[in-house]
C-alpha atoms as a PDB file:
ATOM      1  CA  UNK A   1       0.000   0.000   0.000  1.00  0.00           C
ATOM      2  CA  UNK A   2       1.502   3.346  -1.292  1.00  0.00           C
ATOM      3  CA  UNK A   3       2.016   6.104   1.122  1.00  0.00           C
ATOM      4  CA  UNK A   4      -1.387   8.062  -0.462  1.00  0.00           C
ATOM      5  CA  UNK A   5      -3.380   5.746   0.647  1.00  0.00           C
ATOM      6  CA  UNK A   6      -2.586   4.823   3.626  1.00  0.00           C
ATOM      7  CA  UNK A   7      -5.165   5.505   6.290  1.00  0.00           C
ATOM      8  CA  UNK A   8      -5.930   5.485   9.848  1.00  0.00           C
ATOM      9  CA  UNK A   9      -9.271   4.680  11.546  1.00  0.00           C
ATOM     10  CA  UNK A  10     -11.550   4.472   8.271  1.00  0.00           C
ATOM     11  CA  UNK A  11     -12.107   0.623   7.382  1.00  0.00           C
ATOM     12  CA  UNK A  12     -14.195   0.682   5.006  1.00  0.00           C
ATOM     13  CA  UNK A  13     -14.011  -3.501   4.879  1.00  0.00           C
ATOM     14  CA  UNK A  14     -15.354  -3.410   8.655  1.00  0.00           C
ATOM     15  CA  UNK A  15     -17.714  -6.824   8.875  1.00  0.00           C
ATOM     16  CA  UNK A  16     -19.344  -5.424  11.872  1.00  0.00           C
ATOM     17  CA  UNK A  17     -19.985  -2.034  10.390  1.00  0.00           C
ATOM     18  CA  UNK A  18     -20.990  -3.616   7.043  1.00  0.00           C
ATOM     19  CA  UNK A  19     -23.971  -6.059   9.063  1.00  0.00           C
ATOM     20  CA  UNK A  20     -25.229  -2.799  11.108  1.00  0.00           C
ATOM     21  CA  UNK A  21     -25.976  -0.512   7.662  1.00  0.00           C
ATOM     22  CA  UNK A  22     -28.616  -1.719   4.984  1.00  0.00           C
ATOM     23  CA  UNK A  23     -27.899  -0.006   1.168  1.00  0.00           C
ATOM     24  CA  UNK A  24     -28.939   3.011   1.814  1.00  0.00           C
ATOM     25  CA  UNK A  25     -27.325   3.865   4.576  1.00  0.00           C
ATOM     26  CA  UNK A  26     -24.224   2.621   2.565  1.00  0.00           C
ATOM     27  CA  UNK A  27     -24.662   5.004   0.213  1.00  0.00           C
ATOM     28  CA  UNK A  28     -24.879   7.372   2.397  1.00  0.00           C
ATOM     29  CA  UNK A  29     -21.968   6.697   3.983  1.00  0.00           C
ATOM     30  CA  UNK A  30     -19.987   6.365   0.747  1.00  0.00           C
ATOM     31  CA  UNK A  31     -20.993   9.896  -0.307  1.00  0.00           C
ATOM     32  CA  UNK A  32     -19.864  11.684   2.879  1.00  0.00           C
ATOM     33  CA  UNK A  33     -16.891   9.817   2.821  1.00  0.00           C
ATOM     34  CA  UNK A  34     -16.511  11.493  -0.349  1.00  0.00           C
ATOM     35  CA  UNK A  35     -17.357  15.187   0.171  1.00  0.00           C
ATOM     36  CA  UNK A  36     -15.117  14.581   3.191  1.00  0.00           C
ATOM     37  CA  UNK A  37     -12.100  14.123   1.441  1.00  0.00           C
ATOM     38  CA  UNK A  38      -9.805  16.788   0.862  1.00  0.00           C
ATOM     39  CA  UNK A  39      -9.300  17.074  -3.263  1.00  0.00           C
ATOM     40  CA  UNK A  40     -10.822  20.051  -5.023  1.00  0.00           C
ATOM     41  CA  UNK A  41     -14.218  19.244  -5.932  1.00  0.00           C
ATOM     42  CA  UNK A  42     -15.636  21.721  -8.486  1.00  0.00           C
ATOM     43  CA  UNK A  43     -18.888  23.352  -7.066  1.00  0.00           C
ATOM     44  CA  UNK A  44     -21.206  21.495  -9.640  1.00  0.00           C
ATOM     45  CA  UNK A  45     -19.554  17.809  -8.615  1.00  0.00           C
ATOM     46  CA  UNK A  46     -20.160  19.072  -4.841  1.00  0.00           C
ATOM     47  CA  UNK A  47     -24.025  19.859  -5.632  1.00  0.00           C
ATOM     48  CA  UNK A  48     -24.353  16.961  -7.591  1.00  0.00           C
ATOM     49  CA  UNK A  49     -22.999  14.661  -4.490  1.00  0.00           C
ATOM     50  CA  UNK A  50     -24.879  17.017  -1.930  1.00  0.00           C
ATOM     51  CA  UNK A  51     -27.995  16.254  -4.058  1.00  0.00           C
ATOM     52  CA  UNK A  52     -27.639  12.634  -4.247  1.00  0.00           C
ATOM     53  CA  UNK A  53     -27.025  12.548  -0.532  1.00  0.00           C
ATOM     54  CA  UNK A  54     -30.116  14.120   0.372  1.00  0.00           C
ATOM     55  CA  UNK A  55     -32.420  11.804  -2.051  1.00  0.00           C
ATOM     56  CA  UNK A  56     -30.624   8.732  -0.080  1.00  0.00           C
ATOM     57  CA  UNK A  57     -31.448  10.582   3.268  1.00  0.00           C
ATOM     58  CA  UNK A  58     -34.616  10.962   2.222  1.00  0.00           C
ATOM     59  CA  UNK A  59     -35.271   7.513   1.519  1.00  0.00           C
ATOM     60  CA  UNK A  60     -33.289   6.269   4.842  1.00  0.00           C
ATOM     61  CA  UNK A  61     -35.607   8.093   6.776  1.00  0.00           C
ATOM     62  CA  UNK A  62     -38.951   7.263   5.228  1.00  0.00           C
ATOM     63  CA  UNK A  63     -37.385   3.467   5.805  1.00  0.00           C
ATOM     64  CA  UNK A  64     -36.807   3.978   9.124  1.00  0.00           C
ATOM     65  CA  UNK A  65     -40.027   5.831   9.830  1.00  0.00           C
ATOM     66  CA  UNK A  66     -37.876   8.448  11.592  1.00  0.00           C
ATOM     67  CA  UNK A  67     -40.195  11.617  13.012  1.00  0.00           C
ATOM     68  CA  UNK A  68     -39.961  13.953  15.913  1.00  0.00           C
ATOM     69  CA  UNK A  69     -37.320  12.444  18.190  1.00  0.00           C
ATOM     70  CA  UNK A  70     -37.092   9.314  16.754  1.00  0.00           C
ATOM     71  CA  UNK A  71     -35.691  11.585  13.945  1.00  0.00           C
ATOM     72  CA  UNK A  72     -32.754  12.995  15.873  1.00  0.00           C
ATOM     73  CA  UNK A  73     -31.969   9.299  17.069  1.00  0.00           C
ATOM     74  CA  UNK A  74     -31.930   8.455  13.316  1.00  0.00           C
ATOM     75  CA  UNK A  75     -29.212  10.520  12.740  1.00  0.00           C
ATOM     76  CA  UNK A  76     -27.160   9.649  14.843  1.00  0.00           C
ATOM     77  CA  UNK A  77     -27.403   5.714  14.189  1.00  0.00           C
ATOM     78  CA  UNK A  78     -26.820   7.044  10.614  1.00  0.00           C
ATOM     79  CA  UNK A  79     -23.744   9.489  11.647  1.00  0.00           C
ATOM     80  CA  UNK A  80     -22.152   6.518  13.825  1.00  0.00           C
ATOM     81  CA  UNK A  81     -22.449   4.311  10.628  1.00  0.00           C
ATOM     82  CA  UNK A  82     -20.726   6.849   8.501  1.00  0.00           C
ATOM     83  CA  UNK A  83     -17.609   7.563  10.759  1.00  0.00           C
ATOM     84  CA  UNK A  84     -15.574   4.152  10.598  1.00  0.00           C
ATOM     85  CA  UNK A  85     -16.127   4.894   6.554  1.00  0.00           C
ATOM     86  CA  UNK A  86     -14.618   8.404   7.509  1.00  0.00           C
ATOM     87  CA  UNK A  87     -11.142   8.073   5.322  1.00  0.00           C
ATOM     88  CA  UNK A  88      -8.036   9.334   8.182  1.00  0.00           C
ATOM     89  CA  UNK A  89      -4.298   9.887   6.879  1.00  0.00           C
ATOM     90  CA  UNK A  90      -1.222   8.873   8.895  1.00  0.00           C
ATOM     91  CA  UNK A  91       1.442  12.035   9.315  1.00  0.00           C
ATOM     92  CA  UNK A  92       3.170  10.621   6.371  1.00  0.00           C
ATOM     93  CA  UNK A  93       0.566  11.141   4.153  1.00  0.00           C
ATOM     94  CA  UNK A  94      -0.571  14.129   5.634  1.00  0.00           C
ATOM     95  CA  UNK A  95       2.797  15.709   4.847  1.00  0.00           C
ATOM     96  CA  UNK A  96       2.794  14.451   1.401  1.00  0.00           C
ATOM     97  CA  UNK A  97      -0.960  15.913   0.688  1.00  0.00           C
ATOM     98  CA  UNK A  98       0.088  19.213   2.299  1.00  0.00           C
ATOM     99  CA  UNK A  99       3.776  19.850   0.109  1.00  0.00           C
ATOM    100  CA  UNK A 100       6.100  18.842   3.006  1.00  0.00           C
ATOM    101  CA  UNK A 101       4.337  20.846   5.667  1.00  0.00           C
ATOM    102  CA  UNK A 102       4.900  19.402   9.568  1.00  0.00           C
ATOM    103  CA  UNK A 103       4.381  20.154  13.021  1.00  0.00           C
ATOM    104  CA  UNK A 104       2.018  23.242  13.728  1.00  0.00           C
ATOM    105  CA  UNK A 105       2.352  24.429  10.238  1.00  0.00           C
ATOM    106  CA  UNK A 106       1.177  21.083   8.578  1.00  0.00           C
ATOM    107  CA  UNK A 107      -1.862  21.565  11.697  1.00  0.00           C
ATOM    108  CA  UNK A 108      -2.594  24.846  10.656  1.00  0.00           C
ATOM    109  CA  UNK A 109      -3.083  23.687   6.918  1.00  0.00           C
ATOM    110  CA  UNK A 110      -5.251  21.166   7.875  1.00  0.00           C
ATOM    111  CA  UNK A 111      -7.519  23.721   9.772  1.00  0.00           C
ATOM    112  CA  UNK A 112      -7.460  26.090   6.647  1.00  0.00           C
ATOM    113  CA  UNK A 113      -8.434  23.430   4.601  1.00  0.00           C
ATOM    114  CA  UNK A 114     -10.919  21.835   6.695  1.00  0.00           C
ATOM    115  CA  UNK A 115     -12.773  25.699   7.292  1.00  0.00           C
ATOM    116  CA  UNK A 116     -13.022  26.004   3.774  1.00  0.00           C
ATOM    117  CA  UNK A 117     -14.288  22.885   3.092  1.00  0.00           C
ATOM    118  CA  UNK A 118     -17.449  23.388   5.673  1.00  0.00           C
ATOM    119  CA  UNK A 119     -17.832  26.852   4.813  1.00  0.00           C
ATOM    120  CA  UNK A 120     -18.352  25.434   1.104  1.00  0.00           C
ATOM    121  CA  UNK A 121     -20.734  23.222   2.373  1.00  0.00           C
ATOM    122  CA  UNK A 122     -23.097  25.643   3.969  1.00  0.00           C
ATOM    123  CA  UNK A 123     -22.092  28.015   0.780  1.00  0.00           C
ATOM    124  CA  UNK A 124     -23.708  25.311  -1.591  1.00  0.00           C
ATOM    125  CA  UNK A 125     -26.538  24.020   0.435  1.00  0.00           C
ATOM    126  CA  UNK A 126     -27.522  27.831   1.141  1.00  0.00           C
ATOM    127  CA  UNK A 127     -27.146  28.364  -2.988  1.00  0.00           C
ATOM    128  CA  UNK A 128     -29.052  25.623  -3.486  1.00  0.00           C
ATOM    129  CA  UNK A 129     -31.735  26.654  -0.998  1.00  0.00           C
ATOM    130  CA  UNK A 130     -32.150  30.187  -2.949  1.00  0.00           C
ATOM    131  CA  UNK A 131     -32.824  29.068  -5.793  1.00  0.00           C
ATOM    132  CA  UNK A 132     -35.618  26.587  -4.589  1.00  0.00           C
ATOM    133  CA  UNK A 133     -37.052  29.396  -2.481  1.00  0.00           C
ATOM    134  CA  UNK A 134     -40.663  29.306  -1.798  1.00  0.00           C
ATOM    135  CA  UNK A 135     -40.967  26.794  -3.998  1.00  0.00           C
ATOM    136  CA  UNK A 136     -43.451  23.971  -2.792  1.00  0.00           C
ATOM    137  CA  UNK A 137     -41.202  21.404  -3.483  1.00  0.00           C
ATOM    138  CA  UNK A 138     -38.313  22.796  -0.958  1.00  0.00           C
ATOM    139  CA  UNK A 139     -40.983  22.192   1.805  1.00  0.00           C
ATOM    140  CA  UNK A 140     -40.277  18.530   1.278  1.00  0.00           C
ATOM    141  CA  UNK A 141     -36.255  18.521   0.351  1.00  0.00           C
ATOM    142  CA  UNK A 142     -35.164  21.014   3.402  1.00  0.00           C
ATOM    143  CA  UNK A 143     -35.165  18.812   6.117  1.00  0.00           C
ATOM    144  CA  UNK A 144     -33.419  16.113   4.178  1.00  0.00           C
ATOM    145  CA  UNK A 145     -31.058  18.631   3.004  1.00  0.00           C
ATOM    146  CA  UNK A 146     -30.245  19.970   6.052  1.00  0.00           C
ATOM    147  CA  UNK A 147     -29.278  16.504   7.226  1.00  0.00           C
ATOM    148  CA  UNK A 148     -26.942  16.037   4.322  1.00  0.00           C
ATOM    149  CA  UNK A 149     -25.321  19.070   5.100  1.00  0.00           C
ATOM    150  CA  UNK A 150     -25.011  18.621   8.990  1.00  0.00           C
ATOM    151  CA  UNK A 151     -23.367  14.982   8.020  1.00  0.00           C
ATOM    152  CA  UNK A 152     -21.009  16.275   5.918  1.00  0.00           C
ATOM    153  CA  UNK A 153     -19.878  18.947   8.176  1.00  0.00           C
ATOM    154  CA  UNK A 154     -19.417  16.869  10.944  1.00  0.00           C
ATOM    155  CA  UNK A 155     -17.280  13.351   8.522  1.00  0.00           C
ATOM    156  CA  UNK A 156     -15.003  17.027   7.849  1.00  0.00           C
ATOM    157  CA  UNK A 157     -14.572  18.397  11.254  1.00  0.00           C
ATOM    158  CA  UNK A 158     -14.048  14.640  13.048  1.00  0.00           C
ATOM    159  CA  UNK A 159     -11.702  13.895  10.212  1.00  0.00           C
ATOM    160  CA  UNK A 160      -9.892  16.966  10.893  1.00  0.00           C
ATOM    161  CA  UNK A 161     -10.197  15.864  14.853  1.00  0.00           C
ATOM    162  CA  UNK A 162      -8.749  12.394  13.913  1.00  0.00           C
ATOM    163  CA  UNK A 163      -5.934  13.842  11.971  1.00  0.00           C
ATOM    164  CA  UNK A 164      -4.738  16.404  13.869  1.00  0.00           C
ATOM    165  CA  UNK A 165      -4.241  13.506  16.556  1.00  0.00           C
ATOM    166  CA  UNK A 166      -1.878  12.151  13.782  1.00  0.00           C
ATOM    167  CA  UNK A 167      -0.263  15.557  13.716  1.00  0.00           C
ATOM    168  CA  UNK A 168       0.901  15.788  16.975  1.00  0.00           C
ATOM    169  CA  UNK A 169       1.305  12.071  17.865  1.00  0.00           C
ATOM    170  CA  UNK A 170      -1.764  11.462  20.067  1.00  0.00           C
ATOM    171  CA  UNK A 171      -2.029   7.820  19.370  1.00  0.00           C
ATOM    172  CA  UNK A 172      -5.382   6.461  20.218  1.00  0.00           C
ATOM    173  CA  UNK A 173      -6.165   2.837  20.846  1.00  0.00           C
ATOM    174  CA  UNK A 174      -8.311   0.756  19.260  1.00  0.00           C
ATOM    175  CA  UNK A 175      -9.606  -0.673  15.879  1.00  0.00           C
ATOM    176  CA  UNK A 176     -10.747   1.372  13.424  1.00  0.00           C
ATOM    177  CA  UNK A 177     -14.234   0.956  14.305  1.00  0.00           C
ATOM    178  CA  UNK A 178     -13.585   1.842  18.301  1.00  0.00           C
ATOM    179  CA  UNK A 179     -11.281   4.869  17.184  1.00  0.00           C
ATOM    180  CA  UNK A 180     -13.885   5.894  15.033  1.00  0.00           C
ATOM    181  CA  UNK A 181     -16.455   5.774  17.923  1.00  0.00           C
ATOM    182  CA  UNK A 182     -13.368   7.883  20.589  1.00  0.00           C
ATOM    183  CA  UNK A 183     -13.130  10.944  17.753  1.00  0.00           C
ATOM    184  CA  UNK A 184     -16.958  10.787  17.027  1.00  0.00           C
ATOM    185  CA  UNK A 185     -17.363  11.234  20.366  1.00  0.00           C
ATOM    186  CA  UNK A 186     -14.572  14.000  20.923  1.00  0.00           C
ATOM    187  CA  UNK A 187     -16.192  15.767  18.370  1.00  0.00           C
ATOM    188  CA  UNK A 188     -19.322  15.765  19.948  1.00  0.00           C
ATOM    189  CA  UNK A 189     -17.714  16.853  23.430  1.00  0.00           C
ATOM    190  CA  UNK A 190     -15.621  19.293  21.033  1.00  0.00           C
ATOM    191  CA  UNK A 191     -12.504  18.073  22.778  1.00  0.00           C
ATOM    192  CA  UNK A 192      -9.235  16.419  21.860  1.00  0.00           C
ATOM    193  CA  UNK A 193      -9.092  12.537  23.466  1.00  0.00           C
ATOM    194  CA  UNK A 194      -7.062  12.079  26.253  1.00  0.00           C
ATOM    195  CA  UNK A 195      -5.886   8.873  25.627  1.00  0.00           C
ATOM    196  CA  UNK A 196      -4.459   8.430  29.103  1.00  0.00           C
ATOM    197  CA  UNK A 197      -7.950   8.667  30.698  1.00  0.00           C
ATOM    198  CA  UNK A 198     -10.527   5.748  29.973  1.00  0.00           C
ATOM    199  CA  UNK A 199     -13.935   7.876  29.841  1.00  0.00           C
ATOM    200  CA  UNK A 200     -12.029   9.879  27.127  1.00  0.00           C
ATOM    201  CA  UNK A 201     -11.166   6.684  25.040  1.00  0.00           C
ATOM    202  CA  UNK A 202     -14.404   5.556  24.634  1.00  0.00           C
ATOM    203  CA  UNK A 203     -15.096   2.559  22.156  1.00  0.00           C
ATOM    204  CA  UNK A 204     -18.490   1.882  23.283  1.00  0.00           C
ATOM    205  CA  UNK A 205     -21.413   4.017  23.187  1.00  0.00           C
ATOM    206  CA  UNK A 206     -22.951   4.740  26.254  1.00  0.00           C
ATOM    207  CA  UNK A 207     -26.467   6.506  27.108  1.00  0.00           C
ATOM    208  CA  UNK A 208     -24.577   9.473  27.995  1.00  0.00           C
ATOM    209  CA  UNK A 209     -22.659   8.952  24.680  1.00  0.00           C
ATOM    210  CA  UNK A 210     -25.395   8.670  22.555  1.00  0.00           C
ATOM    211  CA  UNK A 211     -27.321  11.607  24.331  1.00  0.00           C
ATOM    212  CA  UNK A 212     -24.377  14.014  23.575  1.00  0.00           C
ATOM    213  CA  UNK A 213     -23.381  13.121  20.192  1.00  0.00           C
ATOM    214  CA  UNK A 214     -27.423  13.453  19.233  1.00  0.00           C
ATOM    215  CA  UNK A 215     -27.552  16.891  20.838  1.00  0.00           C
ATOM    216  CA  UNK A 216     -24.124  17.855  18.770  1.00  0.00           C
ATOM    217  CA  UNK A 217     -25.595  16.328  15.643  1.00  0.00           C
ATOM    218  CA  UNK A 218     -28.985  18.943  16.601  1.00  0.00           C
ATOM    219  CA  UNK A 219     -26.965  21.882  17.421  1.00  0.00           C
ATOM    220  CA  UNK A 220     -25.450  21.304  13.935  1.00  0.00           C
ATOM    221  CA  UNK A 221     -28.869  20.697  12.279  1.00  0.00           C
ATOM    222  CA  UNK A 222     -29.742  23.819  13.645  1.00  0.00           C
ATOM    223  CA  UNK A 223     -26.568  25.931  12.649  1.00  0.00           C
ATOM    224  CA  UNK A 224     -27.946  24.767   8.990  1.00  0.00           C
ATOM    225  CA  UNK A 225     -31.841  26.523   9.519  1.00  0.00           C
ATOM    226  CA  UNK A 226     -29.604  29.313   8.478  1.00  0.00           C
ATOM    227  CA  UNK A 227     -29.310  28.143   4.658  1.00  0.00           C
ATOM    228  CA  UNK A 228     -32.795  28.402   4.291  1.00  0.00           C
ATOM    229  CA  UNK A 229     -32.613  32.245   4.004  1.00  0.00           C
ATOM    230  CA  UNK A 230     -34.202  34.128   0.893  1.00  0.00           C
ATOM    231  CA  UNK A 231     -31.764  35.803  -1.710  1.00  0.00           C
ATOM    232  CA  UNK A 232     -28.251  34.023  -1.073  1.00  0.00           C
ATOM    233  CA  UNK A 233     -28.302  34.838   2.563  1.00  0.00           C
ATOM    234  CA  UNK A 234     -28.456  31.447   3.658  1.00  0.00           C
ATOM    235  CA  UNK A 235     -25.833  30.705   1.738  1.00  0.00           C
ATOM    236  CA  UNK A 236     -23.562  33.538   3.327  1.00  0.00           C
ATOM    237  CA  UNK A 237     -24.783  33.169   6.829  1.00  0.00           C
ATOM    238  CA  UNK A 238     -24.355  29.109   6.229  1.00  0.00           C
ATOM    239  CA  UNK A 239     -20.738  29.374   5.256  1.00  0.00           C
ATOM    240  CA  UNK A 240     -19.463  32.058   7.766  1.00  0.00           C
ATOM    241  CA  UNK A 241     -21.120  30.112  10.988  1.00  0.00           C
ATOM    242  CA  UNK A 242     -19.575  26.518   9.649  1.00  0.00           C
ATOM    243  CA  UNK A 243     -16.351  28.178   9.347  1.00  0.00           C
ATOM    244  CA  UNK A 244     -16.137  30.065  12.772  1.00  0.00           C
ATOM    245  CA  UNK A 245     -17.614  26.485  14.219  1.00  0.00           C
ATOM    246  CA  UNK A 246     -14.787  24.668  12.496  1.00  0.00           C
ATOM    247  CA  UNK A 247     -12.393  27.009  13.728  1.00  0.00           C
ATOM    248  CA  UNK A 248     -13.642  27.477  17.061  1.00  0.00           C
ATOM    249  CA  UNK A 249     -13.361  23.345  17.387  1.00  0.00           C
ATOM    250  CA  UNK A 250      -9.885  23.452  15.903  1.00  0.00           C
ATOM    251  CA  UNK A 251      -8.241  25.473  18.794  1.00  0.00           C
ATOM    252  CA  UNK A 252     -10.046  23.823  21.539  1.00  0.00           C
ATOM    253  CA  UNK A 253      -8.678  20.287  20.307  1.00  0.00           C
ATOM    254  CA  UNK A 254      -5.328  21.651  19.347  1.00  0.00           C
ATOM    255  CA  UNK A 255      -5.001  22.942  22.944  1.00  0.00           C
ATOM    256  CA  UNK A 256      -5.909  19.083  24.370  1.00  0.00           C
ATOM    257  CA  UNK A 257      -3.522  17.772  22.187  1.00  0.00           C
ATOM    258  CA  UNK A 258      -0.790  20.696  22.821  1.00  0.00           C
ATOM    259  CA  UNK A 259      -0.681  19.192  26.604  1.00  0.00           C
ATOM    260  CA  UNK A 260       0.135  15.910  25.775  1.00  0.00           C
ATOM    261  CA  UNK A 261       2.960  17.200  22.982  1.00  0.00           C
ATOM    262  CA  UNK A 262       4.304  19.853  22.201  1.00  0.00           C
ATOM    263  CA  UNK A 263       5.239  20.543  18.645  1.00  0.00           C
ATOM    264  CA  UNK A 264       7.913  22.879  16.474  1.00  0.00           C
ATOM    265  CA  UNK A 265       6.382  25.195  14.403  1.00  0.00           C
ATOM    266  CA  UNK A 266       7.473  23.112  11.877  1.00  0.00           C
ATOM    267  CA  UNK A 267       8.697  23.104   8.082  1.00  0.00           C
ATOM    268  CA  UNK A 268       6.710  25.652   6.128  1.00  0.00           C
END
């Protein structure tokens, strides 16, 4: 396996992980994977995924009769599916993808790009939502779409959590599938993992687990209502509050992770 493509903590073979998903939610997973990655996507290959997301969304959740609250726990049976498919680079890699860069200047790229990618997101799905505006179909496609974007945003921001952990040499333990569940779950606690304390290392998911990743996953959802403004608003408001949420995320883990290492500022 070639440096490129090595990962860490996405296994996308997973049997267990395979047996808990039916096809759509494969799909699903598959696309996010996708608009997670970090290659240029032109804007018209973004809506097109963004719009295939939603339709499988859609149909996941008329499956799965999902409504009210039973909605919310949906998601986040549908967000834990998605993360071990989340695709994570080792620090080789990383360095290769980001010309050479290491230490807190490679970290710092990886924020940049990550920001722009979910400001992009709520960019699109606001652009998206203008142009529908009013529209009677949009009162059926909004929800859905805001649930494609809130997925996507948060495969970018724990990959970013996952790989920053690479950066500065926070090794957490595990299979793929349980270190998928520890930076799902540092996401949703918007912390780094402390991989020296057992509650932090979690690769099981609790009632209190599950009950804080679902009310991340909401505060998200919500975050996205802004998309849905008239005129390209949404899709200004959408972008600047994913970006200042990225960002906002990124020093908060980077400042776990700083007390376990320390790091250079690195080759720039």
């Amino acid at each position: 396996m070639t440096s490129e493509n090595k990962q860490t903590g996405a296994e996308p073979a997973d049997s267990a992980a395979e047996e808990s998903v039916g096809a759509s939610e494969q799909e699903v997973a598959e696309i996010v994977g996708r608009l997670a990655e970090p290659d240029d996507l032109d804007g018209a290959e973004r809506r097109r995924l963004l719009g295939r997301l939603t339709k499988s969304l859609a149909v996941g959740a008329k499956n799965a009769k999902a409504s009210g609250v039973g909605r919310s726990r949906w998601l986040t049976d549908v967000f834990m599916a998605v993360a071990p498919r989340i695709p994570i680079r080792d620090l080789q890699t990383l360095s290769e993808h980001h010309k050479g860069l290491t230490s807190e200047a490679l970290a710092d790229d990886l924020v940049s790009t990550a920001t722009k990618a979910t400001m992009t997101v709520g960019a699109i799905g606001g652009a998206v939502a203008a142009v529908q505006f009013a529209a009677p179909p949009l009162l059926l496609s909004a929800p859905a779409q805001l649930v494609a974007e809130t997925l996507v945003v948060a495969a970018i921001e724990v990959k970013l959590i996952a790989e920053l952990h690479e950066v500065y040499g926070v090794q957490v333990p595990g299979s793929g599938s349980q270190r998928a569940v520890a930076f799902a779950t540092a996401w949703s606690k918007q912390r780094g993992v402390d991989p020296m304390s057992p509650a932090s290392v979690t690769i099981a998911l609790g009632a209190a687990t599950k009950t804080a990743m679902r009310n991340r996953l909401m505060r998200t959802l919500g975050r996205h209502m802004t998309t849905l403004g008239p005129f390209l608003t949404g899709a200004v408001a959408g972008g600047f509050l994913n970006r200042s949420a990225t960002r906002k995320l990124s020093e908060a883990v980077r400042a776990d992770l700083r007390v376990h290492r320390a790091l250079p500022p690195g080759k720039s």
